[in-house]
N, C-alpha and C. Protein backbone atom coordinates (compact mmCIF):
# COMPACT_ATOMS: atom_id res chain seq x y z
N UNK A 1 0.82 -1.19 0.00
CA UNK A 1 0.00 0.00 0.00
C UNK A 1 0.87 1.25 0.00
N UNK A 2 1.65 1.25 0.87
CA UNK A 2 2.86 2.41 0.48
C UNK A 2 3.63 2.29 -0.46
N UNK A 3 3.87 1.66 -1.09
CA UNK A 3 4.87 1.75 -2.86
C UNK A 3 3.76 2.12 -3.58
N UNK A 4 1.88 2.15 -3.19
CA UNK A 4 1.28 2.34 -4.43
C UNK A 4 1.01 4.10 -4.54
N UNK A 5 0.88 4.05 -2.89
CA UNK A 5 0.84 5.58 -2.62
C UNK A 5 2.04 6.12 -3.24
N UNK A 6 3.15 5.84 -3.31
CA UNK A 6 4.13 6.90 -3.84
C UNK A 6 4.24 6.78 -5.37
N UNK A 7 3.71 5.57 -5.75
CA UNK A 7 3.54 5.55 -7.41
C UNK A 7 2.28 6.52 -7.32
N UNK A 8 0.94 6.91 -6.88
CA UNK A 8 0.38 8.16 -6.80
C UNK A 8 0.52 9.21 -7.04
N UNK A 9 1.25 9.45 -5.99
CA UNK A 9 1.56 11.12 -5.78
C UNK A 9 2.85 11.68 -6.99
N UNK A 10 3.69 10.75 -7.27
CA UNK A 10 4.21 10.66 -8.23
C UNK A 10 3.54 11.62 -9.45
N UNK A 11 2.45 10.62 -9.70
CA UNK A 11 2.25 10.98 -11.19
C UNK A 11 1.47 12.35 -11.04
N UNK A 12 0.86 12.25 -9.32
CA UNK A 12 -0.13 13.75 -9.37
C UNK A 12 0.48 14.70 -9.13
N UNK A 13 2.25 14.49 -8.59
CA UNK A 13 2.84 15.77 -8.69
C UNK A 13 4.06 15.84 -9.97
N UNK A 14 3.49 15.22 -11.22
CA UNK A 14 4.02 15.84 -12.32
C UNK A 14 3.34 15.21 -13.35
N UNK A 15 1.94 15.72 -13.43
CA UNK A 15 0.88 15.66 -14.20
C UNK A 15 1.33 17.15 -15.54
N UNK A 16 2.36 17.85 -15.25
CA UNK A 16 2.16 19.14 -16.13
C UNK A 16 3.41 18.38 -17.20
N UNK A 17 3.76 17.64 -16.66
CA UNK A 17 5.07 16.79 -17.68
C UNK A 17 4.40 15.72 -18.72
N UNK A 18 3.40 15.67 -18.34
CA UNK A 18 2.70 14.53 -19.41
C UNK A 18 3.29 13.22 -18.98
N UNK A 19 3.10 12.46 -20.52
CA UNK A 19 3.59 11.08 -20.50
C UNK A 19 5.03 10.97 -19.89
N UNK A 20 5.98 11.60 -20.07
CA UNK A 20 7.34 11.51 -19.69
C UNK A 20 7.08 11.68 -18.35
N UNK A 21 6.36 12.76 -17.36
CA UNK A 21 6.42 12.84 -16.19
C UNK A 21 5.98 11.75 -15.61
N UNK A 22 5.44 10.67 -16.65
CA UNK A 22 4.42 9.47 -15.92
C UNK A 22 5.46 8.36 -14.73
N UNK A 23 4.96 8.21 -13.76
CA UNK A 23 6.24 7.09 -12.83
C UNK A 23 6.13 5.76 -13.94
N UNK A 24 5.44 5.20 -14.61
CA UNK A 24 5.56 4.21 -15.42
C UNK A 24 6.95 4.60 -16.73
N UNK A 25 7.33 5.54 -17.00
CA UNK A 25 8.24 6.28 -17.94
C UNK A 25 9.84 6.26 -16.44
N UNK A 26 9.23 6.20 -15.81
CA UNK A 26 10.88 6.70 -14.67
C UNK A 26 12.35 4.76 -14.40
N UNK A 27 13.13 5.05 -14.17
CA UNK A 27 13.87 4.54 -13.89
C UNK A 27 13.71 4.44 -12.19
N UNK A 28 12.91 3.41 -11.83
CA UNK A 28 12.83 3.52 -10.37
C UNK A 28 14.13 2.43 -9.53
N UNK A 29 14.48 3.21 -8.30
CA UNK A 29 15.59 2.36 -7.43
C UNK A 29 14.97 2.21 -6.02
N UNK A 30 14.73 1.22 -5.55
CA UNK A 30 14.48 1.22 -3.97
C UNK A 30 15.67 0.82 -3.35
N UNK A 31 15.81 1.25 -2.13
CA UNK A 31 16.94 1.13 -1.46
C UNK A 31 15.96 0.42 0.08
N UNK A 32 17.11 -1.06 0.35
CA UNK A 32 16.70 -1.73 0.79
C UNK A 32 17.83 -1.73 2.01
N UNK A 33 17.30 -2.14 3.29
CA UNK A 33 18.64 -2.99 3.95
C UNK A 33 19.78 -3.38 4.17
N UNK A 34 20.30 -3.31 4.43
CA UNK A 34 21.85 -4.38 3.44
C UNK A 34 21.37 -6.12 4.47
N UNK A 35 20.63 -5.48 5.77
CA UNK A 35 20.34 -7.34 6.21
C UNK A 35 19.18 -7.80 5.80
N UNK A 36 18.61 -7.44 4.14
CA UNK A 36 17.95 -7.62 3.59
C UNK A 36 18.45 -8.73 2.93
N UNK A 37 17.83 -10.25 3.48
CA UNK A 37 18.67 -11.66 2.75
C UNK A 37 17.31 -11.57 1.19
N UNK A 38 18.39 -12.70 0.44
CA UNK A 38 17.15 -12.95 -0.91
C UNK A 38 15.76 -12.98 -0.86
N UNK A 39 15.20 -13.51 0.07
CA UNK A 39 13.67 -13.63 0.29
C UNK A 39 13.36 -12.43 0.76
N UNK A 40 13.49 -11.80 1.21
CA UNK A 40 13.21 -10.40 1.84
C UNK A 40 13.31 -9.55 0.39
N UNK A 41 14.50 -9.22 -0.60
CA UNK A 41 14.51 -8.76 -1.57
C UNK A 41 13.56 -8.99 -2.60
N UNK A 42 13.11 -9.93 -2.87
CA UNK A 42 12.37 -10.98 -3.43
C UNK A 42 10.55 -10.58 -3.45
N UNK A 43 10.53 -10.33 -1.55
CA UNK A 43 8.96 -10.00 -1.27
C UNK A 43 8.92 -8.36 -1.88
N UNK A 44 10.27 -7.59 -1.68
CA UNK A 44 9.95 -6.24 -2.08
C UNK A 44 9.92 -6.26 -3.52
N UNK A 45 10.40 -6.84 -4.22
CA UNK A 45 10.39 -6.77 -5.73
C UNK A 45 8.87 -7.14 -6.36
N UNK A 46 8.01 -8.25 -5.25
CA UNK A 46 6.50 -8.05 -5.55
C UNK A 46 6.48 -6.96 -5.19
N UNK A 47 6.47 -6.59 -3.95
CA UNK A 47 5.45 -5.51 -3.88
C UNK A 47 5.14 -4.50 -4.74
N UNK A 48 6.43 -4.16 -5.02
CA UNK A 48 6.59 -2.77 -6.08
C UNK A 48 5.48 -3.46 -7.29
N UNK A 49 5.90 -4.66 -7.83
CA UNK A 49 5.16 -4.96 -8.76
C UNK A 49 3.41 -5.08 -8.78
N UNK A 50 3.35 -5.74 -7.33
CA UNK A 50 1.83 -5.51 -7.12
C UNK A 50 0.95 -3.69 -7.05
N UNK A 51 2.08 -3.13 -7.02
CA UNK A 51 1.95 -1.68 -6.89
C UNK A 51 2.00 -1.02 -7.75
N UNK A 52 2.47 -1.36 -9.31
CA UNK A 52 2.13 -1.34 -10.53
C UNK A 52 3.15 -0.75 -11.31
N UNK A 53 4.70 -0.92 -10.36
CA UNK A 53 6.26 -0.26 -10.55
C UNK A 53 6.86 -0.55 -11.48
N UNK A 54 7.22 -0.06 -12.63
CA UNK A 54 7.97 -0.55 -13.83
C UNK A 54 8.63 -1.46 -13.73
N UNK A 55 8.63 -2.95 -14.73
CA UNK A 55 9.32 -4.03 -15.07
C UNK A 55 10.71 -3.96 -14.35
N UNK A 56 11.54 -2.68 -14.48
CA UNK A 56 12.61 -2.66 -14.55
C UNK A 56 13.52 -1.80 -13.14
N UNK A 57 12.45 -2.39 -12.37
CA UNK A 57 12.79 -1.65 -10.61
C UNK A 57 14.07 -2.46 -10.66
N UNK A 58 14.59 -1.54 -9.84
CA UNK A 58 16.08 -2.12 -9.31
C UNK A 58 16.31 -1.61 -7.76
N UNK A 59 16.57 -2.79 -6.70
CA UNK A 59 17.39 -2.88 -5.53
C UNK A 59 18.56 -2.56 -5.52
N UNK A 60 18.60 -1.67 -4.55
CA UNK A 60 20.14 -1.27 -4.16
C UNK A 60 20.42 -1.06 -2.46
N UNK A 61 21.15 -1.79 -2.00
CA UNK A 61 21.45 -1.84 -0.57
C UNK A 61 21.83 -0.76 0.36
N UNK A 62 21.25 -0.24 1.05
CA UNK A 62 21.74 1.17 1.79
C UNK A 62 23.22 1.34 2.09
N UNK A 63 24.30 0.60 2.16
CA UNK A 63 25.62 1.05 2.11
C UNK A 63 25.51 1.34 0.59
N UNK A 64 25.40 0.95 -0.80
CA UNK A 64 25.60 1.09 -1.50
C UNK A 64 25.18 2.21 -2.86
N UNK A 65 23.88 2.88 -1.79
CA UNK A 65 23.35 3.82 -1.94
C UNK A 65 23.89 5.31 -1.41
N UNK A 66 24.65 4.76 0.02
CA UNK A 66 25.21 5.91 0.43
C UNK A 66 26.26 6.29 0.23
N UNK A 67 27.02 5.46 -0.74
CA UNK A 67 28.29 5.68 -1.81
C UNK A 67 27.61 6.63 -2.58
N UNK A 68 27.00 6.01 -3.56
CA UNK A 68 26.29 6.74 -4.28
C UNK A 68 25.83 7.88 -4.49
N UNK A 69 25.19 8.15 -3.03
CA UNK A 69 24.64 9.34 -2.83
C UNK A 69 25.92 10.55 -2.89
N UNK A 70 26.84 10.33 -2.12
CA UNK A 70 27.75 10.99 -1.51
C UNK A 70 29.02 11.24 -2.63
C-alpha cells in the first residue's frame, strides 16, 4: 500500500510533464537494507510490482546507496 501511494503522488505531482512525467516512464531504485537476505529482496520486488512499478525496478542496498549518494 505504500509503494502504491508513492507511485500516486508521483504521477499527481508531475501531471504538467505529461507522459514523460508518468512514474511508469521513470527509472525507479528502492533502497533496501543491506540485512535484507534474498527472500526479503524478493517479497519487495513483488510488492513494487503488485503496486504497478515498472518491469525494470532495481534494488540497491543502503551502504551502496550511500556511496552513491555521496
Amino acid at each position: 500500500m505504500i509503494l502504491g501511494s508513492f507511485r500516486q503522488a508521483w504521477d499527481q505531482a508531475h501531471t504538467e510533464l505529461g507522459s514523460q512525467g508518468s512514474f511508469d516512464n521513470q527509472q525507479v531504485t528502492i533502497t533496501v537494507p543491506a540485512s535484507f537476505d534474498s527472500a526479503a529482496q524478493s517479497l519487495t520486488l513483488e510488492a513494487a510490482k503488485r503496486a504497478g512499478f515498472p518491469d525494470n525496478v532495481q534494488l540497491l542496498e543502503e551502504p551502496q546507496a550511500v556511496f552513491y549518494r555521496w
